[in-house]
N, C-alpha and C. Protein backbone atom coordinates (compact mmCIF):
# COMPACT_ATOMS: atom_id res chain seq x y z
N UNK A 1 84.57 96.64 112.28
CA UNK A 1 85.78 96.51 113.09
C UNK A 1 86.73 97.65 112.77
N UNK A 2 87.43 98.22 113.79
CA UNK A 2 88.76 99.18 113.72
C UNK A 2 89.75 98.41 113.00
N UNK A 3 90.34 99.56 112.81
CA UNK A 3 91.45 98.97 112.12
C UNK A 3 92.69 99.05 114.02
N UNK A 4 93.29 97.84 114.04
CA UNK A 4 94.10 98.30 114.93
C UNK A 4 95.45 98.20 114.67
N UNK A 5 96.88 99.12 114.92
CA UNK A 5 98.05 99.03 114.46
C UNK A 5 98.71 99.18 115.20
N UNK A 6 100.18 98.65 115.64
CA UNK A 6 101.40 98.78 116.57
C UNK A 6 102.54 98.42 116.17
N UNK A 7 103.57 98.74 116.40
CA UNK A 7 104.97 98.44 116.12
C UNK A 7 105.85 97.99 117.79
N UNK A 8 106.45 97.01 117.56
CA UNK A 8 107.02 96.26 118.47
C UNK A 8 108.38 96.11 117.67
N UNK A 9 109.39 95.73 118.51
CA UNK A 9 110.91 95.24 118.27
C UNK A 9 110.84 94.30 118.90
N UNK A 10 111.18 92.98 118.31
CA UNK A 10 111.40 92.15 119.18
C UNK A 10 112.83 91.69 119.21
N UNK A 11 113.56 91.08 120.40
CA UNK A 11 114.94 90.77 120.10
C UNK A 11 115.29 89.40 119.51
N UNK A 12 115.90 89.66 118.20
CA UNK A 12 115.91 88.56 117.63
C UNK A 12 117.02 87.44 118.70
N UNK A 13 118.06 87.58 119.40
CA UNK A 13 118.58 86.19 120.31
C UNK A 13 117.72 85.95 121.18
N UNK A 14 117.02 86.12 121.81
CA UNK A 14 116.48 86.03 123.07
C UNK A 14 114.89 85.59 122.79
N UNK A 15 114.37 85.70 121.73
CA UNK A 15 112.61 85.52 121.68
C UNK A 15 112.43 83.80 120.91
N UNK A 16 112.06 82.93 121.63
CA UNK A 16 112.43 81.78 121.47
C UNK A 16 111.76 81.18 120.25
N UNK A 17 110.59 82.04 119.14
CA UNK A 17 109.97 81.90 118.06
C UNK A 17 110.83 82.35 117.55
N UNK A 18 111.51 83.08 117.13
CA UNK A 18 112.72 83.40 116.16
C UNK A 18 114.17 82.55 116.42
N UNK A 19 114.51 82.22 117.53
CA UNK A 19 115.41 80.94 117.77
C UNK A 19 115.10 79.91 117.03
N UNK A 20 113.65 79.56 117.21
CA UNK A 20 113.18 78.17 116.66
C UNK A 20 113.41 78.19 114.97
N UNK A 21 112.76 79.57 114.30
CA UNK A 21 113.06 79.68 113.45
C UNK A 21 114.56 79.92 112.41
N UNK A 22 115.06 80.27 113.38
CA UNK A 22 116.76 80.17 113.15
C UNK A 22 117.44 78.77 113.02
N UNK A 23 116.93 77.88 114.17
CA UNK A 23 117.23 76.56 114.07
C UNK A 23 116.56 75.60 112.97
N UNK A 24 115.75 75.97 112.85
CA UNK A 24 115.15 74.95 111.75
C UNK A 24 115.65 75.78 110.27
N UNK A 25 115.85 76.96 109.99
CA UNK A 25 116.42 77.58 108.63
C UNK A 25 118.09 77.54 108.42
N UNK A 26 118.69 77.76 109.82
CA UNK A 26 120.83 77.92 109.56
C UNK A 26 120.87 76.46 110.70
N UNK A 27 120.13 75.62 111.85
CA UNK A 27 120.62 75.36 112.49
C UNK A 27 120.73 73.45 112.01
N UNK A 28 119.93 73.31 111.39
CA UNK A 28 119.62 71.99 110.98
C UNK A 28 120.78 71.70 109.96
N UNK A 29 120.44 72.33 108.56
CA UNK A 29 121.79 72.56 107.75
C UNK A 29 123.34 72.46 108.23
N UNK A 30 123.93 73.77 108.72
CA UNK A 30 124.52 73.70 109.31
C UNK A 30 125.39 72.34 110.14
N UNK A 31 124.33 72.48 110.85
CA UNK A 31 124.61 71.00 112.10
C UNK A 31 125.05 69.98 111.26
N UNK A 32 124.29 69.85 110.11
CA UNK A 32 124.68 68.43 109.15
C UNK A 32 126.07 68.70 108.49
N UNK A 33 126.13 70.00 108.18
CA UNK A 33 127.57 69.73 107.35
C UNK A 33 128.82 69.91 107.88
N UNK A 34 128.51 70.04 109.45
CA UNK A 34 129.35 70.32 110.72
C UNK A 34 129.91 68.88 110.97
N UNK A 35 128.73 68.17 111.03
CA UNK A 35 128.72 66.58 111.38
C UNK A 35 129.53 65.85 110.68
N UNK A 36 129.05 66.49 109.28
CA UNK A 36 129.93 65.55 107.90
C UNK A 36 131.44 65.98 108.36
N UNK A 37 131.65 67.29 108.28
CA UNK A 37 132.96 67.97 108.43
C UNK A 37 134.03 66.93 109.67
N UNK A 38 133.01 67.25 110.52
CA UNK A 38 133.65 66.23 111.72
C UNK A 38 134.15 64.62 111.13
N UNK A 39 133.48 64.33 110.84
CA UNK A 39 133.80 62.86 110.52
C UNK A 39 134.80 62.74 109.48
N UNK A 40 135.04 63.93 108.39
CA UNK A 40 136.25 63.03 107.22
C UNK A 40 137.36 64.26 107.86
N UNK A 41 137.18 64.82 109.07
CA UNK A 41 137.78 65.46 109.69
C UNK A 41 138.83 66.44 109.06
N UNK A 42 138.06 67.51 108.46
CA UNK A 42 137.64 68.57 108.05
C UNK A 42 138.02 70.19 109.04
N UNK A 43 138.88 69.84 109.85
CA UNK A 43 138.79 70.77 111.18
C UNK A 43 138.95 72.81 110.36
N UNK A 44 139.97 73.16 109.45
CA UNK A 44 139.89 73.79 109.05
C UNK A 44 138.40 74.56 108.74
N UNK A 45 137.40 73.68 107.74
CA UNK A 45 136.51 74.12 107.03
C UNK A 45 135.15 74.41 108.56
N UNK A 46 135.24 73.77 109.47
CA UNK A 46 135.02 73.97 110.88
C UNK A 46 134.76 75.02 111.48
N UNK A 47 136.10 75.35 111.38
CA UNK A 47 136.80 77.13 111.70
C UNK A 47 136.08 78.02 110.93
N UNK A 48 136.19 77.58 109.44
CA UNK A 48 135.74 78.77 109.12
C UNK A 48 134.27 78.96 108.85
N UNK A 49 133.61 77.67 109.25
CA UNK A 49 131.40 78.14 109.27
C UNK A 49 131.85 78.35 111.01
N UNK A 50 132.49 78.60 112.11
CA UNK A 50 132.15 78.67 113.29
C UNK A 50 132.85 80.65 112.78
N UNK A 51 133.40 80.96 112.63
CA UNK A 51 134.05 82.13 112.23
C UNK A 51 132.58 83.23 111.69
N UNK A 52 131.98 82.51 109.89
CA UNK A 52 131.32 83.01 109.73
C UNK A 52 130.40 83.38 110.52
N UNK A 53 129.54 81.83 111.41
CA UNK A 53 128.50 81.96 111.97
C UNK A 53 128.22 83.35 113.06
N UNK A 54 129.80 83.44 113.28
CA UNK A 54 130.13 84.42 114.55
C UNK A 54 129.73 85.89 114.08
N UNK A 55 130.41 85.70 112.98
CA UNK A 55 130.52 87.14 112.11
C UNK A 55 129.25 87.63 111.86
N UNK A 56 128.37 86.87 111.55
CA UNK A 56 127.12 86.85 110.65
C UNK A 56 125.80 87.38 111.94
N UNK A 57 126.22 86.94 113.27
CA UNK A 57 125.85 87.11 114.72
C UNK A 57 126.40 88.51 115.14
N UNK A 58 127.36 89.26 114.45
CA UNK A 58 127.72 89.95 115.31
C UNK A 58 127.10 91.24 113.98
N UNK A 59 127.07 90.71 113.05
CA UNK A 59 126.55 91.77 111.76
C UNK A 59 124.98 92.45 111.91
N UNK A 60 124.24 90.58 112.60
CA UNK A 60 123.14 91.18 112.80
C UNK A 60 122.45 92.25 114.27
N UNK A 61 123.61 92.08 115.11
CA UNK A 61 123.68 92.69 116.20
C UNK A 61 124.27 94.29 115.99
N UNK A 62 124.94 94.33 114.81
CA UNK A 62 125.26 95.79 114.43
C UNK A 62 124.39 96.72 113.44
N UNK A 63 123.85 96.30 112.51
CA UNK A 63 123.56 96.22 111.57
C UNK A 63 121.47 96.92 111.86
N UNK A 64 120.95 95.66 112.54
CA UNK A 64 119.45 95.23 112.78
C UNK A 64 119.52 95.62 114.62
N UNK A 65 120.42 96.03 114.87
CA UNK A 65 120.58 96.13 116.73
C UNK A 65 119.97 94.91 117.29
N UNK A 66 120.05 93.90 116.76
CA UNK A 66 119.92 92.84 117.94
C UNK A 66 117.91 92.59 118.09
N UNK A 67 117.15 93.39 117.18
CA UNK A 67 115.78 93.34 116.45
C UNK A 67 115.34 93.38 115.93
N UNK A 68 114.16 92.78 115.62
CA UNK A 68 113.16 92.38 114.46
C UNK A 68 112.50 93.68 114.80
N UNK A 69 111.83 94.71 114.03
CA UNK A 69 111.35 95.84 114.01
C UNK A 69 110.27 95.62 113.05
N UNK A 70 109.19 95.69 113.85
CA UNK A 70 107.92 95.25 112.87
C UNK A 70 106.30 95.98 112.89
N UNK A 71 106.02 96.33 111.98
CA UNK A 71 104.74 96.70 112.39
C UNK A 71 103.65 96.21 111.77
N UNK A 72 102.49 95.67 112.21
CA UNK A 72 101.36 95.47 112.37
C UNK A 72 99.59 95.57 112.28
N UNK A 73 99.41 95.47 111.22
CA UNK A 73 97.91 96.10 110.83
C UNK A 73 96.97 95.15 110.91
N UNK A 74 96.28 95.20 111.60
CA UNK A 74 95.02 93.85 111.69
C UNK A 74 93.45 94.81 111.00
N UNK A 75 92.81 94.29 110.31
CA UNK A 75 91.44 95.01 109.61
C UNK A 75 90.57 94.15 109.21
N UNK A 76 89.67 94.91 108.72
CA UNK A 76 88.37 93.56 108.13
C UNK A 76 88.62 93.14 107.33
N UNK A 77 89.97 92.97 106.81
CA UNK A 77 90.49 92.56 105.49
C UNK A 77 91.32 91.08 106.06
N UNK A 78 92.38 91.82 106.68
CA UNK A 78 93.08 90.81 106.92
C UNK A 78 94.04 90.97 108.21
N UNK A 79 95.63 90.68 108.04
CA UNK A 79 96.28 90.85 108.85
C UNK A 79 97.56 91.14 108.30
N UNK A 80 98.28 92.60 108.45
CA UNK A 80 99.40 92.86 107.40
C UNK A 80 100.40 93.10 108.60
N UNK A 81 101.58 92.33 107.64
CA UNK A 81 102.94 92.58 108.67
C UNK A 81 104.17 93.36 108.03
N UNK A 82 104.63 94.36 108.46
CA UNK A 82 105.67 94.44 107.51
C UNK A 82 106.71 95.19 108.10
N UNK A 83 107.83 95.04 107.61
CA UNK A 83 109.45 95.98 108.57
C UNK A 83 109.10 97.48 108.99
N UNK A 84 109.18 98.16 109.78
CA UNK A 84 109.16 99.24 110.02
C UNK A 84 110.16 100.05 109.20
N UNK A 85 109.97 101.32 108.69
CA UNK A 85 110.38 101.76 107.59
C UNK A 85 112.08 101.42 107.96
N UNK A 86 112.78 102.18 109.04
CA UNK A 86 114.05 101.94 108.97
C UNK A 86 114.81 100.64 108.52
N UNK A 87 114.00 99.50 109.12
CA UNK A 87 114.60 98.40 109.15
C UNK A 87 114.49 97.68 107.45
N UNK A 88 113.23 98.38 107.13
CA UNK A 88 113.11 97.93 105.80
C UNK A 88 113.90 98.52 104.80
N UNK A 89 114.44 100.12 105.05
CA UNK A 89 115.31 100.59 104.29
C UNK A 89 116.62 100.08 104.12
N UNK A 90 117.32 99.37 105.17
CA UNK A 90 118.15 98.99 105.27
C UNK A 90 118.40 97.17 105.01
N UNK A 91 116.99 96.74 105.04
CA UNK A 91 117.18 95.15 103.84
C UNK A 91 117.34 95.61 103.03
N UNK A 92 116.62 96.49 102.20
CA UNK A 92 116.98 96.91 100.50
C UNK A 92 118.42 97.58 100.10
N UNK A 93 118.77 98.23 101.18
CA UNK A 93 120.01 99.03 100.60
C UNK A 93 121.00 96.97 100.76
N UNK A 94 121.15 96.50 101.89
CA UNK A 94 121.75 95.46 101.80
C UNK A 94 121.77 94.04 100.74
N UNK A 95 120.17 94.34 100.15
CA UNK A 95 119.75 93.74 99.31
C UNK A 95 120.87 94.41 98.15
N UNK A 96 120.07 95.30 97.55
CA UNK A 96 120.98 96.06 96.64
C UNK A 96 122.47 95.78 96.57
N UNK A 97 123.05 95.99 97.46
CA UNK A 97 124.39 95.70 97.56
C UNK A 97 125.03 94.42 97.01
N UNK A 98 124.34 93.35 97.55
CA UNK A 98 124.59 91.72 97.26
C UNK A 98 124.89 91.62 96.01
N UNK A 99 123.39 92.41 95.80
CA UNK A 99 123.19 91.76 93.77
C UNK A 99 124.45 92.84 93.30
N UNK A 100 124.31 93.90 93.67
CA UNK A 100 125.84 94.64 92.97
C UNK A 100 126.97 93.82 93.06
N UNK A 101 127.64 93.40 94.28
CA UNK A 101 128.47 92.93 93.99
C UNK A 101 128.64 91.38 93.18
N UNK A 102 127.52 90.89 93.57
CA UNK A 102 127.28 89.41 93.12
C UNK A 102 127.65 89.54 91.30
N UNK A 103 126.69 90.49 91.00
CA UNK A 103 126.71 91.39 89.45
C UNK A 103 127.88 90.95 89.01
N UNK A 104 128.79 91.65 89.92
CA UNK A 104 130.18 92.12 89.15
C UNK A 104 131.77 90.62 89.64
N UNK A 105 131.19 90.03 90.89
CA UNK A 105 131.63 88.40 91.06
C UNK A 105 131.28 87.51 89.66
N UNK A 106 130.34 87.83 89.04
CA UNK A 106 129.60 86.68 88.44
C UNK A 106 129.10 85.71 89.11
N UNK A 107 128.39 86.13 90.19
CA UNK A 107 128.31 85.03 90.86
C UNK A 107 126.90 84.71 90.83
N UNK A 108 125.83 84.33 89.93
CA UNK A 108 124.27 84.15 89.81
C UNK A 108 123.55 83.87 91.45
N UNK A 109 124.32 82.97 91.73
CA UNK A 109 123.72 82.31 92.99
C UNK A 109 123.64 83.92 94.45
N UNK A 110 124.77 84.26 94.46
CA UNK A 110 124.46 85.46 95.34
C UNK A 110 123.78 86.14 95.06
N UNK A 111 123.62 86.87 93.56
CA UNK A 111 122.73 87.26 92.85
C UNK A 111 121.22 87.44 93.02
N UNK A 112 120.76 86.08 93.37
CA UNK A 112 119.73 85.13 93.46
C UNK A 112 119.25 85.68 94.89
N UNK A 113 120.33 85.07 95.88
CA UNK A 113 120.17 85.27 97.11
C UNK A 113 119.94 86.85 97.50
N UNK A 114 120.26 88.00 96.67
CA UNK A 114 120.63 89.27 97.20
C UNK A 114 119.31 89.86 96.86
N UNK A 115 118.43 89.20 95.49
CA UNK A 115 116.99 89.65 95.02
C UNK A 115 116.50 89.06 96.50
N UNK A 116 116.22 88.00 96.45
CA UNK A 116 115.63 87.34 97.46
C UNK A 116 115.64 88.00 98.79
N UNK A 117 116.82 88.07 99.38
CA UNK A 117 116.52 88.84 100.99
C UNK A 117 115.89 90.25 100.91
N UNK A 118 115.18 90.98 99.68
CA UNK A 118 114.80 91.76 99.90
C UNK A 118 113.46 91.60 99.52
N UNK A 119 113.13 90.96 99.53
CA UNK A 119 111.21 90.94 99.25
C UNK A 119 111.24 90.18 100.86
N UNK A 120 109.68 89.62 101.03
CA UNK A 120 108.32 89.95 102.15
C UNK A 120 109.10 90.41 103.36
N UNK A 121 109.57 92.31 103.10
CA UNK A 121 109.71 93.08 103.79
C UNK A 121 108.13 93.19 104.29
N UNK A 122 107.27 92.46 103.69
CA UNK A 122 106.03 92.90 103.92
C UNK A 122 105.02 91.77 103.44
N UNK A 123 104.13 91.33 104.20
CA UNK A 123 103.16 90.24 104.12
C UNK A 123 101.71 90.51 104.77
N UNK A 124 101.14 90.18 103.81
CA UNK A 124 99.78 90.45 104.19
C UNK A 124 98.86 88.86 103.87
N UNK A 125 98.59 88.44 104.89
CA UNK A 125 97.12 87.59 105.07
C UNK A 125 95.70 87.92 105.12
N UNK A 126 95.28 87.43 104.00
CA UNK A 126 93.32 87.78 104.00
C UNK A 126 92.93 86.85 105.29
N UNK A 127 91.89 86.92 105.73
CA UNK A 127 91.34 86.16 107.18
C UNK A 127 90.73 84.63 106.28
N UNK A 128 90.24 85.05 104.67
CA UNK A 128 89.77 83.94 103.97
C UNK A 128 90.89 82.68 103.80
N UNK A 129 92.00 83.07 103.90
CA UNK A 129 93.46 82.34 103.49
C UNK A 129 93.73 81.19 105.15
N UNK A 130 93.31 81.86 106.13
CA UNK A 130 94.08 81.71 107.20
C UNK A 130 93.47 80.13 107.67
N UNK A 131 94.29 79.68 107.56
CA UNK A 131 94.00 77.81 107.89
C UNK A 131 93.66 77.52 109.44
N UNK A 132 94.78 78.32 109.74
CA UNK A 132 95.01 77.53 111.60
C UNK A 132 95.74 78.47 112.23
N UNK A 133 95.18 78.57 113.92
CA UNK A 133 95.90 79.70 114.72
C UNK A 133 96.41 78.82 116.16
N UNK A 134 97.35 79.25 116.61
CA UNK A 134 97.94 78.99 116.98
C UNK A 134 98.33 80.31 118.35
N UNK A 135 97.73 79.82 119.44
CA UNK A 135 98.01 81.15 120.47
C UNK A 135 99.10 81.12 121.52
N UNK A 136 100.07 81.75 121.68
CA UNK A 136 100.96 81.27 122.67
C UNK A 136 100.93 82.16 123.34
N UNK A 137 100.23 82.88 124.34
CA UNK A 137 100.00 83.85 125.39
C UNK A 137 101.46 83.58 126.29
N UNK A 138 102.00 82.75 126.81
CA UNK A 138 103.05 83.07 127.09
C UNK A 138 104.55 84.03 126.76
N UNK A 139 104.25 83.63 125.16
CA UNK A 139 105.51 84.50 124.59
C UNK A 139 104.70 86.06 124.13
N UNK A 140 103.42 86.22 124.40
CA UNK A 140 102.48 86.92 123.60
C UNK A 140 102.50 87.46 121.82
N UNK A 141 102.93 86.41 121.64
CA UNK A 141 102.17 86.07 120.20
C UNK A 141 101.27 84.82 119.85
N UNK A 142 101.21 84.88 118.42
CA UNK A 142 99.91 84.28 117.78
C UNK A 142 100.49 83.60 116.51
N UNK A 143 100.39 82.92 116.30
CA UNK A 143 101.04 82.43 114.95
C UNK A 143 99.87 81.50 113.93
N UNK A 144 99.90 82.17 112.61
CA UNK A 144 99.00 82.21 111.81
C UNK A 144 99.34 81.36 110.42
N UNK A 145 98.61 80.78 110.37
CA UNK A 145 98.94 79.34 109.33
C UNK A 145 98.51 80.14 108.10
N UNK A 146 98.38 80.10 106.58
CA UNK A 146 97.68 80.42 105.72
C UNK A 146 98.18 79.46 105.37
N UNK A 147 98.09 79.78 103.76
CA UNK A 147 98.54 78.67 102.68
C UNK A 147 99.83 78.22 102.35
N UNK A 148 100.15 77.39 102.00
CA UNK A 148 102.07 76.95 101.48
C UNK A 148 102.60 78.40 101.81
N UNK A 149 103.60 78.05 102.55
CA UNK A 149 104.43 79.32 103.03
C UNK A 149 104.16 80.20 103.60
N UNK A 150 102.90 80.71 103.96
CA UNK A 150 102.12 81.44 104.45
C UNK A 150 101.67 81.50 105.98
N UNK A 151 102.96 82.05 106.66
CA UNK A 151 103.13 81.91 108.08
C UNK A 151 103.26 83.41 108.65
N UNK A 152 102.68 83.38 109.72
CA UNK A 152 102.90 84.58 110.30
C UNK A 152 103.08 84.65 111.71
N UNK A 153 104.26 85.32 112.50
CA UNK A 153 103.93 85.14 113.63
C UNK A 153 103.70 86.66 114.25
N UNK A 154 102.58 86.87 114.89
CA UNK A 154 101.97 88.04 115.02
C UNK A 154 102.29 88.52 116.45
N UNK A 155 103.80 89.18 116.73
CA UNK A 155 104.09 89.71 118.04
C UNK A 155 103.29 90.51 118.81
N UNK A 156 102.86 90.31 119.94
CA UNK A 156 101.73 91.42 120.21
C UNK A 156 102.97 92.09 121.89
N UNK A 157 102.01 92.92 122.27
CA UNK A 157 103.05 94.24 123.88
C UNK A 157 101.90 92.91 124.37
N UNK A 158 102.43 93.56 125.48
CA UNK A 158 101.78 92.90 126.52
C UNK A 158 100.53 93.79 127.02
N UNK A 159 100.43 94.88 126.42
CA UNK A 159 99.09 95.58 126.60
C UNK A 159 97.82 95.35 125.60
N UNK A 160 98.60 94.77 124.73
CA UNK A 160 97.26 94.36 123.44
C UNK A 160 96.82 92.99 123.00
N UNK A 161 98.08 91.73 123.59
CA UNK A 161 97.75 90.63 123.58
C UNK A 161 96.17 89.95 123.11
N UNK A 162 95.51 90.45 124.65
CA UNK A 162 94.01 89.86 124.60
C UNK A 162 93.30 90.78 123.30
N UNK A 163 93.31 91.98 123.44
CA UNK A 163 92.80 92.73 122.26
C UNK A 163 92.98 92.10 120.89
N UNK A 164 94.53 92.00 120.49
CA UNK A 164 94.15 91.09 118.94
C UNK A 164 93.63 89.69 119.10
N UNK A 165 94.06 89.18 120.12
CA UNK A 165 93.66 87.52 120.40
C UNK A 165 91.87 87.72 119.90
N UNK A 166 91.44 88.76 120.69
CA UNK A 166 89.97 88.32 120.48
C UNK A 166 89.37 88.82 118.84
N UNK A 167 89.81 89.73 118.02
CA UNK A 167 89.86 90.10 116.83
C UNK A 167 89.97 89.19 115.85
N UNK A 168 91.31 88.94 115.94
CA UNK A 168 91.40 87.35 114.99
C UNK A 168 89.96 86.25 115.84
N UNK A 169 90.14 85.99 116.70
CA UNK A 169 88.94 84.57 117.03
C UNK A 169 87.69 85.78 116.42
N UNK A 170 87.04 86.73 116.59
CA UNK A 170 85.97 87.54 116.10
C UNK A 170 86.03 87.27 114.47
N UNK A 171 86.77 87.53 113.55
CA UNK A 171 87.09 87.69 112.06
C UNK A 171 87.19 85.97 112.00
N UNK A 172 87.98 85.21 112.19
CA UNK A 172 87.59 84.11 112.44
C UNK A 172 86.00 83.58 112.48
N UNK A 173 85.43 83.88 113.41
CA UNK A 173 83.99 83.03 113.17
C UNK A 173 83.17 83.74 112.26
N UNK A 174 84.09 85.06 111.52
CA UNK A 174 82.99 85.76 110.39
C UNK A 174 83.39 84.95 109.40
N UNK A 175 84.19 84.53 109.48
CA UNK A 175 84.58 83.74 108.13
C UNK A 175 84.30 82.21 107.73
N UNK A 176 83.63 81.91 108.93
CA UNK A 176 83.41 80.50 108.77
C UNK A 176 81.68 79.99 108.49
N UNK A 177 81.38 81.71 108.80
CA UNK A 177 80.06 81.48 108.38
C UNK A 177 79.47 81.92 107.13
């Protein structure tokens, strides 16, 4: 098998797999402590997660332009995903930053959080790992189960769709035999 590779942007408001994923990671949370807020009526503290949320929307629209910038390696190995260099340079410098200031806050927990947003700039799945696939030709991606945590959702153009679709199902039945 070729190795085949592409880079896509996808827009993170508008692509309804990254919505979903937004909602189930800031939107669930959120919602609950919105709810609580509401009820011992809290209106201030309100203001200010509807403020952040705004801010945090308009950072990633300045910041990331409003996309996920990703590129793509499928092989007889596996299936590797990872930020396209710009976008990845710029988690780390933001990464970096956090823990600096967090550093000098004392603040462990940002700290924590600032290591953290800078790793799986890059993820790679063996085809041996991969549990369950998942094809959504409508949105033209593919979304790839592996092990605990081990999710991938594999954006494809609309010119290569069927091409990886049939690669993975190909590597797929090599692996099951």
């Amino acid at each position: 098998m070729n190795e085949v590779t592409w880079e896509i942007k996808v827009p993170i408001f508008s692509n309804r797999i990254i919505l979903k994923q937004l909602f189930i990671a800031i939107g669930i949370p959120f919602g609950i402590l919105i709810f609580i807020m509401l009820i011992i009526k809290a209106y201030y503290g309100l203001l200010i997660i509807a403020l952040t949320l705004l801010l945090t929307a308009f950072f990633v629209l300045f910041v990331y332009k409003g996309t996920y910038d990703i590129h793509f390696v499928i092989n007889q190995k596996g299936i590797l995903c990872k930020n396209q260099a710009q976008q990845a340079k710029r988690v780390k410098i933001l990464s970096a930053i956090t823990v600096f200031f967090a550093f000098f806050a004392r603040n462990p927990t940002a700290a924590g959080a600032g290591l953290l947003s800078g790793t799986r700039t890059e993820v790679f799945i063996p085809w041996k790992r991969i549990r369950k696939i998942k094809y959504l030709k409508k949105q033209k991606c593919i979304m790839i189960y592996g092990g605990f945590a081990e999710n991938l959702a594999v954006f494809c153009k609309d010119e290569n769709y069927n091409e990886v679709k049939l690669i993975i199902i190909e590597n797929m039945e090599g692996e099951e035999s």
